[in-house]
Protein backbone atom coordinates (compact mmCIF):
# COMPACT_ATOMS: atom_id res chain seq x y z
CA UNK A 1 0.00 0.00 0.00
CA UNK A 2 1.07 3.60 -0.84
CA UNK A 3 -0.08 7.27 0.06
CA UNK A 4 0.38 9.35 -3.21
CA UNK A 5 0.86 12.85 -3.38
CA UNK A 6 -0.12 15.72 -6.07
CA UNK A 7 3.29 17.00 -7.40
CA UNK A 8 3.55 20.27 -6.85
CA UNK A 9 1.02 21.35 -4.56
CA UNK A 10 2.49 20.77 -1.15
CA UNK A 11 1.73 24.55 0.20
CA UNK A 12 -2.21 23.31 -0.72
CA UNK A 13 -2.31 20.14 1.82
CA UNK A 14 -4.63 20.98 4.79
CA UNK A 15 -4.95 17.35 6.08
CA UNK A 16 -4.70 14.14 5.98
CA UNK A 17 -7.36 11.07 5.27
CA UNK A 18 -7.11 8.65 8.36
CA UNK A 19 -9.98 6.56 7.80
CA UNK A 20 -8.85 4.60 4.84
CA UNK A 21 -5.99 2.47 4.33
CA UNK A 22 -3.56 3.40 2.70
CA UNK A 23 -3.84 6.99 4.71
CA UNK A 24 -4.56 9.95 1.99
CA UNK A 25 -3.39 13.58 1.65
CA UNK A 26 -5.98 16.51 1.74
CA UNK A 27 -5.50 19.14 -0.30
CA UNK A 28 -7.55 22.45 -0.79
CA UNK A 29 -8.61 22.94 -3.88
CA UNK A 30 -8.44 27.09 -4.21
CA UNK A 31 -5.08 26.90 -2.80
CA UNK A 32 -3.77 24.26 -5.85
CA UNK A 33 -5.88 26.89 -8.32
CA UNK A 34 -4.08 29.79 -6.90
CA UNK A 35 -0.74 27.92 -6.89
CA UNK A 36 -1.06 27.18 -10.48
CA UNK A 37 -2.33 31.23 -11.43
CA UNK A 38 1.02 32.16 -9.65
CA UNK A 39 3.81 29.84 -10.59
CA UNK A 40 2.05 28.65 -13.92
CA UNK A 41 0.69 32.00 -14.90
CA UNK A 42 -2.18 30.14 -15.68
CA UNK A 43 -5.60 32.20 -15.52
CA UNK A 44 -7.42 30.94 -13.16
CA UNK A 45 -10.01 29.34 -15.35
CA UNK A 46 -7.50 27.68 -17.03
CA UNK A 47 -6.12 26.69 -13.49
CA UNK A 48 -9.50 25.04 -12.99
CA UNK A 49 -9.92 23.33 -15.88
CA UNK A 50 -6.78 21.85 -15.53
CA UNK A 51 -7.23 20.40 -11.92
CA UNK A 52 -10.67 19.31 -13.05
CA UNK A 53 -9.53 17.14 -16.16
CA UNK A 54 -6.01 16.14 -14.35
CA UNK A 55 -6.26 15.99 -10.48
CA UNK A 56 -9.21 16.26 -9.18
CA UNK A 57 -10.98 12.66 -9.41
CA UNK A 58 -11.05 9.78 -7.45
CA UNK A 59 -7.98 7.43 -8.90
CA UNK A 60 -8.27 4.68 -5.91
CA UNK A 61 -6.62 3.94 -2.83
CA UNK A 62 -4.17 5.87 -1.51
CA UNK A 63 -4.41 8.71 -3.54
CA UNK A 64 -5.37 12.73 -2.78
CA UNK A 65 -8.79 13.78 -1.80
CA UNK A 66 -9.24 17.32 -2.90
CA UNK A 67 -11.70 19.74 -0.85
CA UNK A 68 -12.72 23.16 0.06
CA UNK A 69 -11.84 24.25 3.16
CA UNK A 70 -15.16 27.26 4.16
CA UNK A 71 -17.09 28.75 7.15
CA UNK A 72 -20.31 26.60 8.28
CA UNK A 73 -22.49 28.99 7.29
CA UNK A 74 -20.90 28.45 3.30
CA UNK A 75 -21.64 24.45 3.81
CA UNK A 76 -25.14 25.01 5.02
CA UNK A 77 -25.67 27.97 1.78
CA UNK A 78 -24.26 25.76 -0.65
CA UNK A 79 -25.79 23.22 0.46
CA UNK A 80 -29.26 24.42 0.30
CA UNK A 81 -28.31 25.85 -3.28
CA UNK A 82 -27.10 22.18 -3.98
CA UNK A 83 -30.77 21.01 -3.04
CA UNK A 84 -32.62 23.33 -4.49
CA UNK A 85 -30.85 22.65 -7.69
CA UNK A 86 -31.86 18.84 -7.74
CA UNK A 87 -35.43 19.69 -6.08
CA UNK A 88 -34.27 17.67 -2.86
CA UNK A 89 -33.74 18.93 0.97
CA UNK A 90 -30.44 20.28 2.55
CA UNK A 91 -31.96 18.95 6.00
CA UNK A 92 -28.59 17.57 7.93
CA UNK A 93 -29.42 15.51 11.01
């Protein structure tokens, strides 16, 4: 088993994954984007659609998870907007 890291993006990791084995790295999405606007140049649309087609999936144990790091009152906004959106409820027990 292996932990795998994101080349590159060290100053992004905010955690780490200790409920699966192998352990995975946590990483903050908006920090990778605005690593990639400042060392890449990158706009940061292109920054995004980078991490989106290259990083930012699920490739299996051991690899990255990739979140955003926000206030509680974001979670329970977007949330609700995230609800609304597919006609569901944001109720959270």
């Amino acid at each position: 088993m292996e932990t795998y890291k994101a080349d590159g993006f060290d100053d992004a990791i905010v955690g780490l994954d200790m409920t699966t084995t192998p352990y995975r790295i946590i990483y903050q999405r908006s920090k990778m984007i605005e690593i990639l606007v400042t060392q890449e140049e990158m706009t940061e649309e292109d920054a995004i659609d980078y991490l989106a087609y290259n990083t930012w999936y699920d490739h299996g144990d051991g690899y990255p998870r990739f979140v955003e790091i926000m206030d509680k009152d974001k979670v329970f906004e977007d949330l609700d907007l995230y609800y609304d959106v597919l006609g569901g409820t944001a109720e959270v027990e």
